[in-house]
C-alpha atoms as a PDB file:
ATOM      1  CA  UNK A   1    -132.354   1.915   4.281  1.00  0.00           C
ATOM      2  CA  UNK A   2    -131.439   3.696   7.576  1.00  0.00           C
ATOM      3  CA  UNK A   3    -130.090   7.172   7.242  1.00  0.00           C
ATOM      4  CA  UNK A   4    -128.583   9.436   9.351  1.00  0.00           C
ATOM      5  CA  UNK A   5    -130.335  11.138  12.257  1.00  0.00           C
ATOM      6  CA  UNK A   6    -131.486  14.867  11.050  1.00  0.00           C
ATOM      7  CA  UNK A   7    -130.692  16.933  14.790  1.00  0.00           C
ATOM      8  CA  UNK A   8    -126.976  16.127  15.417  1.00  0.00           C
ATOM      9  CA  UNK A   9    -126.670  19.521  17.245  1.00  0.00           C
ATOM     10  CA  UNK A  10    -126.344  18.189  20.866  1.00  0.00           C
ATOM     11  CA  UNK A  11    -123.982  15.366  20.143  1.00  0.00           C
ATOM     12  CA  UNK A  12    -120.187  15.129  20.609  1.00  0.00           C
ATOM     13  CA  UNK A  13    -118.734  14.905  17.839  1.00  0.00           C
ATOM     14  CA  UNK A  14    -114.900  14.130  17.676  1.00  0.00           C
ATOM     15  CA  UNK A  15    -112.854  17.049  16.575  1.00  0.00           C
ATOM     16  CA  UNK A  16    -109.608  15.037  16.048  1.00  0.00           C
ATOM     17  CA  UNK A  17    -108.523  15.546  12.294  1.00  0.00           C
ATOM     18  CA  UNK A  18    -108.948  12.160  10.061  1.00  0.00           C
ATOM     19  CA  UNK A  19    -105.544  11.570   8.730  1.00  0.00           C
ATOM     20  CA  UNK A  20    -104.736  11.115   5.387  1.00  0.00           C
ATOM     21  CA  UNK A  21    -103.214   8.314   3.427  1.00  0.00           C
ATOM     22  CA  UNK A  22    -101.057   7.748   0.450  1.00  0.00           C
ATOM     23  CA  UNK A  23    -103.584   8.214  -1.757  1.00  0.00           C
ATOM     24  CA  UNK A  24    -103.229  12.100  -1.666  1.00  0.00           C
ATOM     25  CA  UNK A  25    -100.174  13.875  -2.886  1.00  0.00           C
ATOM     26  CA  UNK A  26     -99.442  17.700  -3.001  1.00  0.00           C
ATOM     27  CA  UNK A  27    -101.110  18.730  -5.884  1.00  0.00           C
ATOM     28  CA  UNK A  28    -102.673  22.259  -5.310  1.00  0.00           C
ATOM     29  CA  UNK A  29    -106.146  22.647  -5.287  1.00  0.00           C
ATOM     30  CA  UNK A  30    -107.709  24.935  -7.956  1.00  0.00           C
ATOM     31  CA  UNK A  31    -110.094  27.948  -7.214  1.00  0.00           C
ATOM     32  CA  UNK A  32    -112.825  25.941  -7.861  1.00  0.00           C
ATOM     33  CA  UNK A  33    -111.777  23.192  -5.090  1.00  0.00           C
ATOM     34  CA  UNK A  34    -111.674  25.504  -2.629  1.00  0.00           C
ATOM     35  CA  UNK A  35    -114.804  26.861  -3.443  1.00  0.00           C
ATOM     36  CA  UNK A  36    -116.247  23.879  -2.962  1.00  0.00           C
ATOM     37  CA  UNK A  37    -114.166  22.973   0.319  1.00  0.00           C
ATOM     38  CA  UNK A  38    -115.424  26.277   1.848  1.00  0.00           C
ATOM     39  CA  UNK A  39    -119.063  25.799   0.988  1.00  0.00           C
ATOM     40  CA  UNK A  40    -118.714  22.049   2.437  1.00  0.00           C
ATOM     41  CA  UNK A  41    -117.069  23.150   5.627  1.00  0.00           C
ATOM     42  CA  UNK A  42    -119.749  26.293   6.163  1.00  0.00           C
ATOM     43  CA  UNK A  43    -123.198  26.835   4.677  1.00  0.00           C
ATOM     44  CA  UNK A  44    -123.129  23.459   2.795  1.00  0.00           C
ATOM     45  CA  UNK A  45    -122.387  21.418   5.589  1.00  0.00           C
ATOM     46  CA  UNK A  46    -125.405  22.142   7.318  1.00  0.00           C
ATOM     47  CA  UNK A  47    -127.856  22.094   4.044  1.00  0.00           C
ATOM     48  CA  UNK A  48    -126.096  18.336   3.136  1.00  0.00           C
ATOM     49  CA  UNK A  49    -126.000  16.581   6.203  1.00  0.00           C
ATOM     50  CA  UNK A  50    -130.160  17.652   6.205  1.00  0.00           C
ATOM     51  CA  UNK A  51    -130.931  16.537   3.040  1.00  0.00           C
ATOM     52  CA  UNK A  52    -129.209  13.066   3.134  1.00  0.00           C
ATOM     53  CA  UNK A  53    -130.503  12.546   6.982  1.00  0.00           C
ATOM     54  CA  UNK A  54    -133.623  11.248   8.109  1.00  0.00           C
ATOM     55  CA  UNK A  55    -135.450  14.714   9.100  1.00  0.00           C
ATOM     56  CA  UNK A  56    -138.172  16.981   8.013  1.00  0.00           C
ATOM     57  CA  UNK A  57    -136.439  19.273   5.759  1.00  0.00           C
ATOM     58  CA  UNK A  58    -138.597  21.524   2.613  1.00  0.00           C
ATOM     59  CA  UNK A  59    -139.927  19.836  -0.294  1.00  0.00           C
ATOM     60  CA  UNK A  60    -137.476  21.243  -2.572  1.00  0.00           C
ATOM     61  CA  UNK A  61    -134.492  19.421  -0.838  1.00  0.00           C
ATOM     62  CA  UNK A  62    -136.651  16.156  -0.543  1.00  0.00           C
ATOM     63  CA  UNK A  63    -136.562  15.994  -4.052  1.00  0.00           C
ATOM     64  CA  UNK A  64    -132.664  15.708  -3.870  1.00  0.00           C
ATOM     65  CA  UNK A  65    -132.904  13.513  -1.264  1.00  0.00           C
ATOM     66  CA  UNK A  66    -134.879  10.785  -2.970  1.00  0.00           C
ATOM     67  CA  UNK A  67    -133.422  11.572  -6.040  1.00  0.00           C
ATOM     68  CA  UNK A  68    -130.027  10.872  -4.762  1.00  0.00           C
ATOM     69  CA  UNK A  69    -131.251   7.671  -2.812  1.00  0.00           C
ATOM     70  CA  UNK A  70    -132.435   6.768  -6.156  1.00  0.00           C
ATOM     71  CA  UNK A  71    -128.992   7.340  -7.615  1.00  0.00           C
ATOM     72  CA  UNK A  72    -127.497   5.069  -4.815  1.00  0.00           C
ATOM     73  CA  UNK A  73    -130.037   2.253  -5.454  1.00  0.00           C
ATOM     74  CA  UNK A  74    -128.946   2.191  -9.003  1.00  0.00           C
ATOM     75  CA  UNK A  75    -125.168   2.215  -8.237  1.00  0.00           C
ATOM     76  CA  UNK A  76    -125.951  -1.240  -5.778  1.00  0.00           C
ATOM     77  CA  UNK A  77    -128.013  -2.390  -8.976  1.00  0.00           C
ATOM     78  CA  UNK A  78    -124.618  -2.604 -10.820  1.00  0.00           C
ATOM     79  CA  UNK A  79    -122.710  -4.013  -8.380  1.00  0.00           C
ATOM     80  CA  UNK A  80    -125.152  -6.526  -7.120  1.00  0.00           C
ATOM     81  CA  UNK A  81    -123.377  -9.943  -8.179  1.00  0.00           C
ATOM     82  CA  UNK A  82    -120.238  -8.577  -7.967  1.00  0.00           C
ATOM     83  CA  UNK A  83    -117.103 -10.849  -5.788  1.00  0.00           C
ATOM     84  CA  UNK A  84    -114.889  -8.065  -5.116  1.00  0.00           C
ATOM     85  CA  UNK A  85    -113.791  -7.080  -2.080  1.00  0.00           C
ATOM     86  CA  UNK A  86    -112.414  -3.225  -1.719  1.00  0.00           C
ATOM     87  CA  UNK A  87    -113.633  -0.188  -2.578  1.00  0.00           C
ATOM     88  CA  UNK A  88    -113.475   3.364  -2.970  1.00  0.00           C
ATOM     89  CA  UNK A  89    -115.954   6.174  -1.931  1.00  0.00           C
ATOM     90  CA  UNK A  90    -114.619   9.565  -3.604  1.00  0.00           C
ATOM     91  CA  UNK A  91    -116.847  12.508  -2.227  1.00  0.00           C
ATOM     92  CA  UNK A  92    -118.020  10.660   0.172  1.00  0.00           C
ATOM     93  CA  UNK A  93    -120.468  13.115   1.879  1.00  0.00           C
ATOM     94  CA  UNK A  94    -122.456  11.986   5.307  1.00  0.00           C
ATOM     95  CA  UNK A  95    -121.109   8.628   4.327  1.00  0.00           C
ATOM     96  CA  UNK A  96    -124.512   6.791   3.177  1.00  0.00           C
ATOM     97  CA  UNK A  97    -123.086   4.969   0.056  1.00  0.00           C
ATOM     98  CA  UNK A  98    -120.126   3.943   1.957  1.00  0.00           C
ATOM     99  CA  UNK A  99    -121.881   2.322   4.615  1.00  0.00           C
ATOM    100  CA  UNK A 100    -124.241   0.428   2.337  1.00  0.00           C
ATOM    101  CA  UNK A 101    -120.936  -1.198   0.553  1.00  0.00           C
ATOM    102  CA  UNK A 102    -119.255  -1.860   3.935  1.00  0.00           C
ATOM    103  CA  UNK A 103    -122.393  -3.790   4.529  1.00  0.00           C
ATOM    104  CA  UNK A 104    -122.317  -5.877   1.259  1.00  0.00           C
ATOM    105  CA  UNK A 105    -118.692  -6.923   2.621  1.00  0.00           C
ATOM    106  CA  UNK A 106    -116.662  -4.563   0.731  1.00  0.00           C
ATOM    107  CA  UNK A 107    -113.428  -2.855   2.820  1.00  0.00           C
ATOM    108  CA  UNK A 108    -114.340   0.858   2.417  1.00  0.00           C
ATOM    109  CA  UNK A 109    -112.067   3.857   2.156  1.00  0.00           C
ATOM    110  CA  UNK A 110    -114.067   6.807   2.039  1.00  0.00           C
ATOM    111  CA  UNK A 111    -113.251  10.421   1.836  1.00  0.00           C
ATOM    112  CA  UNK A 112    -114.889  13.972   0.948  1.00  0.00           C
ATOM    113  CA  UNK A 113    -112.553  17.210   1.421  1.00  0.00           C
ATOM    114  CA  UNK A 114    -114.950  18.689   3.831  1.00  0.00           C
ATOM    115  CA  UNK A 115    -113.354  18.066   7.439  1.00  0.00           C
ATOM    116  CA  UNK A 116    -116.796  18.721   8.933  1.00  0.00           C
ATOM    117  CA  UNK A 117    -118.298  16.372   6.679  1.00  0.00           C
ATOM    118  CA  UNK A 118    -116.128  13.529   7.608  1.00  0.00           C
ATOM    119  CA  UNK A 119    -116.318  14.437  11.586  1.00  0.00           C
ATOM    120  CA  UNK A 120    -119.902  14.248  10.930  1.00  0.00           C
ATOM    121  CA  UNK A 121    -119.752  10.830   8.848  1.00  0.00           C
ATOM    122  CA  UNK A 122    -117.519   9.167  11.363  1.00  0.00           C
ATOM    123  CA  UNK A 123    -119.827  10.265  14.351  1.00  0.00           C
ATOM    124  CA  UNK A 124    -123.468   9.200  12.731  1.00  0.00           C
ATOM    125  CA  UNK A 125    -122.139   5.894  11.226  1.00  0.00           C
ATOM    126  CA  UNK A 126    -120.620   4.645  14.559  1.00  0.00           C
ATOM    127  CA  UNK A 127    -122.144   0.637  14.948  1.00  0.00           C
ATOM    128  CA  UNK A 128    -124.238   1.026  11.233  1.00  0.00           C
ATOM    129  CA  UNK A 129    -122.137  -1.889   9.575  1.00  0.00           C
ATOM    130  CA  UNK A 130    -122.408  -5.591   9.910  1.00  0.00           C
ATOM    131  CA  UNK A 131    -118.665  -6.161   8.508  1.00  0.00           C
ATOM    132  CA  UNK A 132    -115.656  -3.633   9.211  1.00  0.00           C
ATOM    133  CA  UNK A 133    -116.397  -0.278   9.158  1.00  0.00           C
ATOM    134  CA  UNK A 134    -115.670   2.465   6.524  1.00  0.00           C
ATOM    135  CA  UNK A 135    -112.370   4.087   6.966  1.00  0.00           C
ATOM    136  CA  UNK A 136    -113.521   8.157   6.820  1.00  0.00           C
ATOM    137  CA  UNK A 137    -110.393  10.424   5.550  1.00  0.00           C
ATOM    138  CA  UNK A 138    -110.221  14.036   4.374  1.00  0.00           C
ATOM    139  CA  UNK A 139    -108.951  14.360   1.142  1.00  0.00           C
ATOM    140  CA  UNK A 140    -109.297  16.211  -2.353  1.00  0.00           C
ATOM    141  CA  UNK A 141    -109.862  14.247  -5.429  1.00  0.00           C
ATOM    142  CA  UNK A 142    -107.867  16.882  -7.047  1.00  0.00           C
ATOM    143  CA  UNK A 143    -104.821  15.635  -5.284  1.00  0.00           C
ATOM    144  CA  UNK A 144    -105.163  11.866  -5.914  1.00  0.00           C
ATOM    145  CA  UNK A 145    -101.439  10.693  -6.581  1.00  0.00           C
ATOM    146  CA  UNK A 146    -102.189   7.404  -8.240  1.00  0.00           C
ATOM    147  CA  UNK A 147    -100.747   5.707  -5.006  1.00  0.00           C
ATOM    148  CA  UNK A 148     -99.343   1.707  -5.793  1.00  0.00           C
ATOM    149  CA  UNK A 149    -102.852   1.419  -3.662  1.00  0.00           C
ATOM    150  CA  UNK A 150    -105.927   0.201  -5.854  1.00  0.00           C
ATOM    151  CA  UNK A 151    -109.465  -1.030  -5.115  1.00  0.00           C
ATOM    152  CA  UNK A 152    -111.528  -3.143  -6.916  1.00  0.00           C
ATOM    153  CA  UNK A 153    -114.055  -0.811  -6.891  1.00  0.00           C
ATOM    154  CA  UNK A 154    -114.510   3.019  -7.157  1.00  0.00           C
ATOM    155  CA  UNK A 155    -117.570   5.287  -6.732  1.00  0.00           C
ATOM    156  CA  UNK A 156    -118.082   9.146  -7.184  1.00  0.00           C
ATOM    157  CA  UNK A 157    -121.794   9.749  -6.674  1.00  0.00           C
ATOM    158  CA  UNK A 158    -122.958  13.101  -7.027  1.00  0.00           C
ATOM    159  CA  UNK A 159    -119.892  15.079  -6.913  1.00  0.00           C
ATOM    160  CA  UNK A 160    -118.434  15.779 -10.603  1.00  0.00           C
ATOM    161  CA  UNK A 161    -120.922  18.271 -10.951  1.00  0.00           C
ATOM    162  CA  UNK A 162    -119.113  20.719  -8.586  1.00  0.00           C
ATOM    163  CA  UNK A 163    -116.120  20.712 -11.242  1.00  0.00           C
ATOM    164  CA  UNK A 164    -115.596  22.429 -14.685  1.00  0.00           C
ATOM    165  CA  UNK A 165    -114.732  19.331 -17.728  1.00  0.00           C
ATOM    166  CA  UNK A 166    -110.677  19.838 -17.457  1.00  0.00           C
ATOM    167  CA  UNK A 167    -110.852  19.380 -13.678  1.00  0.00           C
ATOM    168  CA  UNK A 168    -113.722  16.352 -14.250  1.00  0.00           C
ATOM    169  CA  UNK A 169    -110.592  14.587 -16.803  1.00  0.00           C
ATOM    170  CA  UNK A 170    -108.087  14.703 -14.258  1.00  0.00           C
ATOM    171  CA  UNK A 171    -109.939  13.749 -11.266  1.00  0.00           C
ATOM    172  CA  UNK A 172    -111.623  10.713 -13.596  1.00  0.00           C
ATOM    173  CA  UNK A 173    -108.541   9.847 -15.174  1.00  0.00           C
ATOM    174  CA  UNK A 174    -107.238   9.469 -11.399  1.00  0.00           C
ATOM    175  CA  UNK A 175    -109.720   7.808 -10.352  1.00  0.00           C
ATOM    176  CA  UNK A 176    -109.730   5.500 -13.082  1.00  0.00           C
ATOM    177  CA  UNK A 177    -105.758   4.667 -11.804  1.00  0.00           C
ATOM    178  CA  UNK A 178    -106.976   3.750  -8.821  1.00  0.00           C
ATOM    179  CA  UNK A 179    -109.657   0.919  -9.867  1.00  0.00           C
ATOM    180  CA  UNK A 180    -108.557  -2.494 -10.609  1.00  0.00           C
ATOM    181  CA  UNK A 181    -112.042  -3.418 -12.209  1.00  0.00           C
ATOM    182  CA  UNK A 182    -114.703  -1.179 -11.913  1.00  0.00           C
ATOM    183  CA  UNK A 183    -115.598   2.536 -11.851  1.00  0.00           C
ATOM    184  CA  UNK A 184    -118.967   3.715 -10.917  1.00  0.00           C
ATOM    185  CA  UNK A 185    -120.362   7.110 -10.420  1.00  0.00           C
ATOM    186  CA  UNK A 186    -122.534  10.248 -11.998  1.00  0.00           C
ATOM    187  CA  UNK A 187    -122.510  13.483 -13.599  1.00  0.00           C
ATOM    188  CA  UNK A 188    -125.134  15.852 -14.303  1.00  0.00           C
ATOM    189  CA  UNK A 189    -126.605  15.373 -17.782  1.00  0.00           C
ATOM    190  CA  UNK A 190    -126.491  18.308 -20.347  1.00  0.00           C
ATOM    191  CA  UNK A 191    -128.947  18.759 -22.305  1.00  0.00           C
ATOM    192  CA  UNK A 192    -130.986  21.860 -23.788  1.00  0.00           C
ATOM    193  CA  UNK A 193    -133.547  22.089 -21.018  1.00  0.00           C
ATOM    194  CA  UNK A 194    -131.128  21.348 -18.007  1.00  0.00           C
ATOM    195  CA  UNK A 195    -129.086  24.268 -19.746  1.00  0.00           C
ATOM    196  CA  UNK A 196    -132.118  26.609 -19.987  1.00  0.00           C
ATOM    197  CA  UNK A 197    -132.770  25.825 -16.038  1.00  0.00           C
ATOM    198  CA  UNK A 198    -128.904  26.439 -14.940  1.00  0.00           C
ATOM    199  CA  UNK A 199    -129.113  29.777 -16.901  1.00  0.00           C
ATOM    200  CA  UNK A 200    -132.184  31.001 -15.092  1.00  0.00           C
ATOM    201  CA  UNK A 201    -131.133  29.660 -11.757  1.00  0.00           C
ATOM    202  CA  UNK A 202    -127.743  31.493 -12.226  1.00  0.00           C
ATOM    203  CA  UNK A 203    -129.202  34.841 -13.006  1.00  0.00           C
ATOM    204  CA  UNK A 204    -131.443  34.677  -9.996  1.00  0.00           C
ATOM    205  CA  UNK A 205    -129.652  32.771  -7.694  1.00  0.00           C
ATOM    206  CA  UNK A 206    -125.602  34.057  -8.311  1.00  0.00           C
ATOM    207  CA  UNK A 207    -125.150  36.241  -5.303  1.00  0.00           C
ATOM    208  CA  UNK A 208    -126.092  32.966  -3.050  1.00  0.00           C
ATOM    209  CA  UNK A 209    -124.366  30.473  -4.709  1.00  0.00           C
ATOM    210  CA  UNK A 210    -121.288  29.716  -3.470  1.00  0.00           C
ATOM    211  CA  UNK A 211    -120.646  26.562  -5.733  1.00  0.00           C
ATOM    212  CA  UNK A 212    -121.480  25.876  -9.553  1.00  0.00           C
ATOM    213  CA  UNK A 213    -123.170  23.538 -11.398  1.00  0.00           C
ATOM    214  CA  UNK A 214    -121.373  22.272 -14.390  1.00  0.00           C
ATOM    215  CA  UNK A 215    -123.170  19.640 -16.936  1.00  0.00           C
ATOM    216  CA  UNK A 216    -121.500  17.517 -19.632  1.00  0.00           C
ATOM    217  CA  UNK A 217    -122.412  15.242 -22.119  1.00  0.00           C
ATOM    218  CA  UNK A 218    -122.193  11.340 -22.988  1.00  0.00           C
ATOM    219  CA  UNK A 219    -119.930  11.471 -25.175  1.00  0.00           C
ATOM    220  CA  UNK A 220    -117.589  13.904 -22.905  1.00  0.00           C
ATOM    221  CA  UNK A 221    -117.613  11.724 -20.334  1.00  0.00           C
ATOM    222  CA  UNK A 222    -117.262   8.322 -22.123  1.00  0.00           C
ATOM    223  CA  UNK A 223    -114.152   9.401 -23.700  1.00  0.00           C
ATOM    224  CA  UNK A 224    -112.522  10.787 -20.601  1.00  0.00           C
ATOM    225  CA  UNK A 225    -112.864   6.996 -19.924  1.00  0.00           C
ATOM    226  CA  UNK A 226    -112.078   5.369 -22.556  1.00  0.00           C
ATOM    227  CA  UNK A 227    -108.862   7.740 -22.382  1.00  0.00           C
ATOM    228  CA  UNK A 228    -107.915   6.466 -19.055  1.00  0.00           C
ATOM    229  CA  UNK A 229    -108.491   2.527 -20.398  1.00  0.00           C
ATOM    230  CA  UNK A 230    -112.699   1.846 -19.412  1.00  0.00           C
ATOM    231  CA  UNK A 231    -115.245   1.305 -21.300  1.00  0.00           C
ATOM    232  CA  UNK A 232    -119.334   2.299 -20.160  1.00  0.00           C
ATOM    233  CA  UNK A 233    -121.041  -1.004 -19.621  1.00  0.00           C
ATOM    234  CA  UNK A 234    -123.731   0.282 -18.016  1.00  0.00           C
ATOM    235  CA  UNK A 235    -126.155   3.662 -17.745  1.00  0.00           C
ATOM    236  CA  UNK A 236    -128.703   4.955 -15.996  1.00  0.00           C
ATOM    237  CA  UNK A 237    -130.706   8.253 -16.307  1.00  0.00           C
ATOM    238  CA  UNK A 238    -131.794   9.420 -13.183  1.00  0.00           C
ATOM    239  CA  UNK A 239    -134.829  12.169 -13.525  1.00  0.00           C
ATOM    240  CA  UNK A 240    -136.898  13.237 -10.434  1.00  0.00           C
ATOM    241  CA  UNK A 241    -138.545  16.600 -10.948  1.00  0.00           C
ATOM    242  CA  UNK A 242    -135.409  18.584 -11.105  1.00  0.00           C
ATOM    243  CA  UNK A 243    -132.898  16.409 -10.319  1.00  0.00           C
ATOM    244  CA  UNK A 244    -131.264  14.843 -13.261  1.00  0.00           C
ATOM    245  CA  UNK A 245    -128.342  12.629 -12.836  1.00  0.00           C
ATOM    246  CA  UNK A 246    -126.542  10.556 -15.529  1.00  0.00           C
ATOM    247  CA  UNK A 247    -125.389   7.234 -13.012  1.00  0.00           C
ATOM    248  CA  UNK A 248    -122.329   5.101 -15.120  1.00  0.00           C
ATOM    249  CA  UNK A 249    -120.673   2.059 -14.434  1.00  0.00           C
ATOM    250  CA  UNK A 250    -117.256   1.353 -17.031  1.00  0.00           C
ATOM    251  CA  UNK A 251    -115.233  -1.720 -16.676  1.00  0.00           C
ATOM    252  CA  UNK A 252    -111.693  -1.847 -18.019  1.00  0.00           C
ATOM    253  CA  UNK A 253    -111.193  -2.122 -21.352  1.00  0.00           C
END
């Protein structure tokens, strides 16, 4: 797979703002959300657009890097002999799951709430597709308004994790409004060793951290979707040295 270059530094990159569509209402985003925004649009963007480039970057990020590639390989697993058409690429980051969809013929609309991010995605992903290109927006999955807009398909890789569980139902359940078919995506897994980890990594690590991690379980998440009218069809453990992600496809009920 071709990633994105890691040295973007000396490039142009547009600074027009991506403009939103009906799919985002007014909702106001939590504390959390703009937490995370900040961290996206400042420290984060620079650490994230590294780690899912092409670049030397330190061991410790690698893992997440392969781990998350791995994560993305699984996701195309489950949608390999799929005949749908349009899809949906919540938390879209530096764009790499999008443009491997646009290039399996899918229509793409992609967007992450990082304006940085999606500058950056729009730039580095200029002439990567073979059919039409993704269409990069800013937007917060907080403020989905269940638009009369729906996709056959709809991803959130790698992004739930960010959220506390109330905040995980509603963006889900909105999500989940938004599918016709098919909702794919990943949370972080909890279990007790993943929760021994995240408590010694927060008592070390908690002046730095400008984002949390937050881990659920099976049966939280499978009921948020079952809730919202899916049912899991498919799973996938993810575990890479430390990276541990839970990858789930549901299907409508």
């Amino acid at each position: 797979m071709q990633t994105a270059p890691h040295d973007f530094r000396t490039a142009t990159i547009p600074h027009s703002d991506p403009k939103q569509t009906p799919l985002f209402g007014d909702a106001a985003t939590t504390d959390i959300g703009s937490r995370v925004r900040k961290y996206f649009e400042t420290s984060g963007f620079s650490r994230w657009t590294a780690i899912y480039g092409s670049g030397d970057i330190p061991p410790i990020w690698r893992v997440i890097r392969d781990g998350h590639q791995r994560a993305i390989d699984e996701v195309l697993s489950f949608i390999e002999t799929d005949k749908h058409h349009t899809a949906l690429d919540a938390g879209c980051g530096t764009g790499n799951l999008s443009i491997e969809l646009a290039n399996r013929g899918y229509e793409v609309d992609a967007f992450d709430v990082s304006a940085p991010m999606i500058h950056f995605a729009k730039y580095i992903n200029t002439g990567r597709t073979k059919g039409i290109p993704p269409n990069f927006m800013v937007g917060d999955i907080a403020s989905l308004a269940g638009a009369d807009k729906t996709f056959d398909l709809v991803c959130c890789l790698d992004v739930l994790f960010h959220y506390p569980y109330e905040e995980v139902a509603t963006m889900l359940t909105g999500l989940a409004k938004l599918s016709s078919h098919k909702v794919v995506g990943s949370f972080a897994l909890r279990t007790p060793f993943n929760d021994f980890w995240m408590k010694v990594g927060q008592r070390f690590h908690a002046k730095n951290r400008m984002t949390k991690l937050f881990m659920f379980s099976y049966d939280q998440v499978e009921q948020i979707l079952y809730r919202a009218g899916y049912k899991m069809a498919r799973t996938k453990r993810i575990k890479f040295f430390f990276y541990d992600s839970f990858v789930f496809e549901a299907v409508r009920r």
